[in-house]
Protein backbone atom coordinates (compact mmCIF):
# COMPACT_ATOMS: atom_id res chain seq x y z
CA UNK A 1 -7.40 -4.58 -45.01
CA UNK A 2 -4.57 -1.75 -44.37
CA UNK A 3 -8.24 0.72 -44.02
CA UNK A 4 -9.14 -1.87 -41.09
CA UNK A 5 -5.60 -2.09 -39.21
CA UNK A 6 -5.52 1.96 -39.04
CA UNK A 7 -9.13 1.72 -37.47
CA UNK A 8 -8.21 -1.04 -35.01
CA UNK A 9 -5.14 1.34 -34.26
CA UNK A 10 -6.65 4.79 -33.89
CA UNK A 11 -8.96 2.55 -31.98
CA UNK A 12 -7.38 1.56 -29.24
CA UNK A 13 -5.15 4.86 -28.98
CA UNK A 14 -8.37 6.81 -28.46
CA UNK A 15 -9.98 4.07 -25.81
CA UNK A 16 -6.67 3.93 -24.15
CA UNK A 17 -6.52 7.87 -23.49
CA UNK A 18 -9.94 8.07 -21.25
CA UNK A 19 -8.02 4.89 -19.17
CA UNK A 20 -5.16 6.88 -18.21
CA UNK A 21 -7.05 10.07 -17.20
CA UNK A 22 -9.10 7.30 -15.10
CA UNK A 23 -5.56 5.63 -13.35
CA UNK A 24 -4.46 9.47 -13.15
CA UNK A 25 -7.78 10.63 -11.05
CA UNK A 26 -7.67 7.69 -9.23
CA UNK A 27 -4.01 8.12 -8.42
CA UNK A 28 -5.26 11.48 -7.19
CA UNK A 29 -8.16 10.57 -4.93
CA UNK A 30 -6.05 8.77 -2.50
CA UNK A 31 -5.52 11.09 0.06
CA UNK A 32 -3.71 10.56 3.39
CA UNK A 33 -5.58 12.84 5.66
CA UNK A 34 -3.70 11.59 9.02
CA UNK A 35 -0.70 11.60 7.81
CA UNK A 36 -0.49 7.73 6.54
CA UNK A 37 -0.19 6.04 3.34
CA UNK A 38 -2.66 5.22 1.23
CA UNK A 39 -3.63 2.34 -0.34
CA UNK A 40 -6.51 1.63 -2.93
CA UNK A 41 -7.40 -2.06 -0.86
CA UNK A 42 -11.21 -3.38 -3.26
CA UNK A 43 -13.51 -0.69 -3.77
CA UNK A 44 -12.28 1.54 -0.82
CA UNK A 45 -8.77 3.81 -0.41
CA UNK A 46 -7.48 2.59 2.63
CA UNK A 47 -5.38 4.67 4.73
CA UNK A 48 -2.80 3.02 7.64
CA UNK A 49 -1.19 4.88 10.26
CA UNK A 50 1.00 2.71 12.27
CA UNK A 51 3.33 3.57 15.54
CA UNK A 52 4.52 1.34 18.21
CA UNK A 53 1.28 -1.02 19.68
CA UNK A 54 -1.05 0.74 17.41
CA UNK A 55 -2.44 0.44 13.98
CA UNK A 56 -5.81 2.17 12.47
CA UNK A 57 -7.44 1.80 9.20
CA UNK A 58 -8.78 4.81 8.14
CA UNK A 59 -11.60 3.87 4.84
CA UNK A 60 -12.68 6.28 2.54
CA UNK A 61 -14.37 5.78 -1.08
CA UNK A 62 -13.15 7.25 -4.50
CA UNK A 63 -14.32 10.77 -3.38
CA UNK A 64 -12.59 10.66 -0.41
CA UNK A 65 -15.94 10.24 1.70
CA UNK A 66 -15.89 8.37 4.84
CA UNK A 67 -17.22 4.53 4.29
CA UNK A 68 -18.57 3.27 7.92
CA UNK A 69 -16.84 0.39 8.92
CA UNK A 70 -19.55 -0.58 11.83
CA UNK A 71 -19.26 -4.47 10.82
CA UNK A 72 -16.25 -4.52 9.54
CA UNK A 73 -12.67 -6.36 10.65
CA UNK A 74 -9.47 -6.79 9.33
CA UNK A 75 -6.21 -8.60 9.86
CA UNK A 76 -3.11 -6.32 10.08
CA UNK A 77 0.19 -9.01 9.34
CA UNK A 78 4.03 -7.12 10.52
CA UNK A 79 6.77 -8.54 8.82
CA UNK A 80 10.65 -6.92 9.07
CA UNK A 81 12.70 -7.10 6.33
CA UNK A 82 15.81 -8.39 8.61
CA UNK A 83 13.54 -11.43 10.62
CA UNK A 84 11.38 -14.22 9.92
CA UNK A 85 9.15 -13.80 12.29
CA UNK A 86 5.56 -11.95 11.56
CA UNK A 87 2.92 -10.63 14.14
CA UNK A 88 -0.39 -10.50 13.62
CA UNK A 89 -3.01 -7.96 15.08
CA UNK A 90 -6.27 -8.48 14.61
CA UNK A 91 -8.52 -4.38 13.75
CA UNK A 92 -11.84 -4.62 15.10
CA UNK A 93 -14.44 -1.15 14.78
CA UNK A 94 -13.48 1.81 16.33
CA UNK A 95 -15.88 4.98 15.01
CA UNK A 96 -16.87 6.21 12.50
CA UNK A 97 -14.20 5.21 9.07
CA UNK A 98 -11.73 3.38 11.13
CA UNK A 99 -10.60 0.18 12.37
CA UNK A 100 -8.13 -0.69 15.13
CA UNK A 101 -6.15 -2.94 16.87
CA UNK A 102 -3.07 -3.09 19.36
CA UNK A 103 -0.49 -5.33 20.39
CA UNK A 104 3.19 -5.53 21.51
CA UNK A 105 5.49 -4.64 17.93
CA UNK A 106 7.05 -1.72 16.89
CA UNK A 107 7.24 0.02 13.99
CA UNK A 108 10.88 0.02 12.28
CA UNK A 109 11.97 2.34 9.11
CA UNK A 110 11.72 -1.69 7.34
CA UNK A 111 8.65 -2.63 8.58
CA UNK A 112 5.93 -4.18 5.69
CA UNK A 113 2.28 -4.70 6.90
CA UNK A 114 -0.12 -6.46 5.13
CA UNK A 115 -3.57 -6.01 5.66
CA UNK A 116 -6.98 -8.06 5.04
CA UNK A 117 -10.09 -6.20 4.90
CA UNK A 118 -13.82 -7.58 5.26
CA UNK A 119 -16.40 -4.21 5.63
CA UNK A 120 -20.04 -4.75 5.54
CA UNK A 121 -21.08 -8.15 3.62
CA UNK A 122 -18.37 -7.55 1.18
CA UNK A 123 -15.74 -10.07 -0.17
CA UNK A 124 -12.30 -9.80 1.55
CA UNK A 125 -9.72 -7.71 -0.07
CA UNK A 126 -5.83 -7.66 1.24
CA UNK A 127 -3.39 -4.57 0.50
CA UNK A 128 0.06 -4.22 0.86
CA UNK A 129 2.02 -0.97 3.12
CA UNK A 130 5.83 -0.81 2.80
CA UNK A 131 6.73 1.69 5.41
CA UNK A 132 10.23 2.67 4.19
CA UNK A 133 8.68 3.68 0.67
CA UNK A 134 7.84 7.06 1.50
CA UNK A 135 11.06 7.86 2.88
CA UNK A 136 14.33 9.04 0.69
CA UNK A 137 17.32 6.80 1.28
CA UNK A 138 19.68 7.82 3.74
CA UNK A 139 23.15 9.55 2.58
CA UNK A 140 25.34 7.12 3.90
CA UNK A 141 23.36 4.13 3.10
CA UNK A 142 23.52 1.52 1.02
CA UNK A 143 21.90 1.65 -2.50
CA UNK A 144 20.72 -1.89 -4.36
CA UNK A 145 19.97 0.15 -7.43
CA UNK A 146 22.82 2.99 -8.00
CA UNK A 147 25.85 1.52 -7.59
CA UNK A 148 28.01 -0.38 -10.34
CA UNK A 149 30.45 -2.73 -8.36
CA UNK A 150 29.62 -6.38 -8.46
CA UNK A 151 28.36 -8.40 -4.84
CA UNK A 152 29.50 -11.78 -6.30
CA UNK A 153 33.31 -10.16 -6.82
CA UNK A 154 34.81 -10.86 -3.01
CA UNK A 155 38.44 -10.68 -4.31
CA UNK A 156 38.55 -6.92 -3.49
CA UNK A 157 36.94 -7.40 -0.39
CA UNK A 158 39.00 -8.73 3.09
CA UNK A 159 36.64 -10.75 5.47
């Protein structure tokens, strides 16, 4: 029975080696080639770049190869961290890999857009682009994580 355990063990270790080198590539292949962040959104890597009015979807697949997007569409959602409201902006074809769409929001260090993505017959598929994430915190700001003072103590604190 002990033979059988050691098996099962040894096992799994060896399975579970080729699955990391797979996550590892994969964490490799997405490449922002405009300068936006990438996201790996169903079977595609999606890349967003987002300024004020304007946000493309650039899609590529696991080799980085351009994926057409002639009947594609997707559904960009803006939400700020400091407001409840959201704005949606509908991406319709562009050329080529990408899809677009405009509308009146800008793009704060806070902003978070989701996307929804429908390309060519296949099933939707929504991703997730926190625009602050790529950026290091500021000096002076304030850090959730690194700092050991309680927020529930107000006694030190004059209001």
């Amino acid at each position: 029975m002990r033979k059988k355990f050691v098996i099962l063990l040894v096992s799994i270790f060896l399975i579970g080696l080729p699955l990391t080198s797979v996550l590892a590539a994969d964490k490799q292949a997405l490449v922002a080639s405009h300068d936006g962040q990438v996201r790996k959104i169903g079977p595609h890597n999606v890349e967003l770049v987002a300024n004020d009015g304007n946000i493309t979807l650039y899609f590529t697949d696991g080799n980085n190869n351009k994926v057409s997007t002639e009947f594609g569409r997707a559904t960009a959602t803006i939400r700020y961290v400091d407001e409840r409201q959201t704005i949606s902006v509908d991406l319709k074809t562009s050329k080529g890999n990408t899809l677009q769409g405009s509308g009146n929001f800008e793009i704060k260090p806070d902003t978070t857009i989701v996307v929804f993505t429908k390309l060519n017959g296949e099933d939707a598929h929504g991703g997730r682009f926190e625009l602050n994430s790529t950026k290091e915190p500021e000096e002076n700001g304030h850090h959730h994580e690194d700092h050991d003072h309680s927020h529930d103590d107000h006694s030190s604190h004059h209001h």
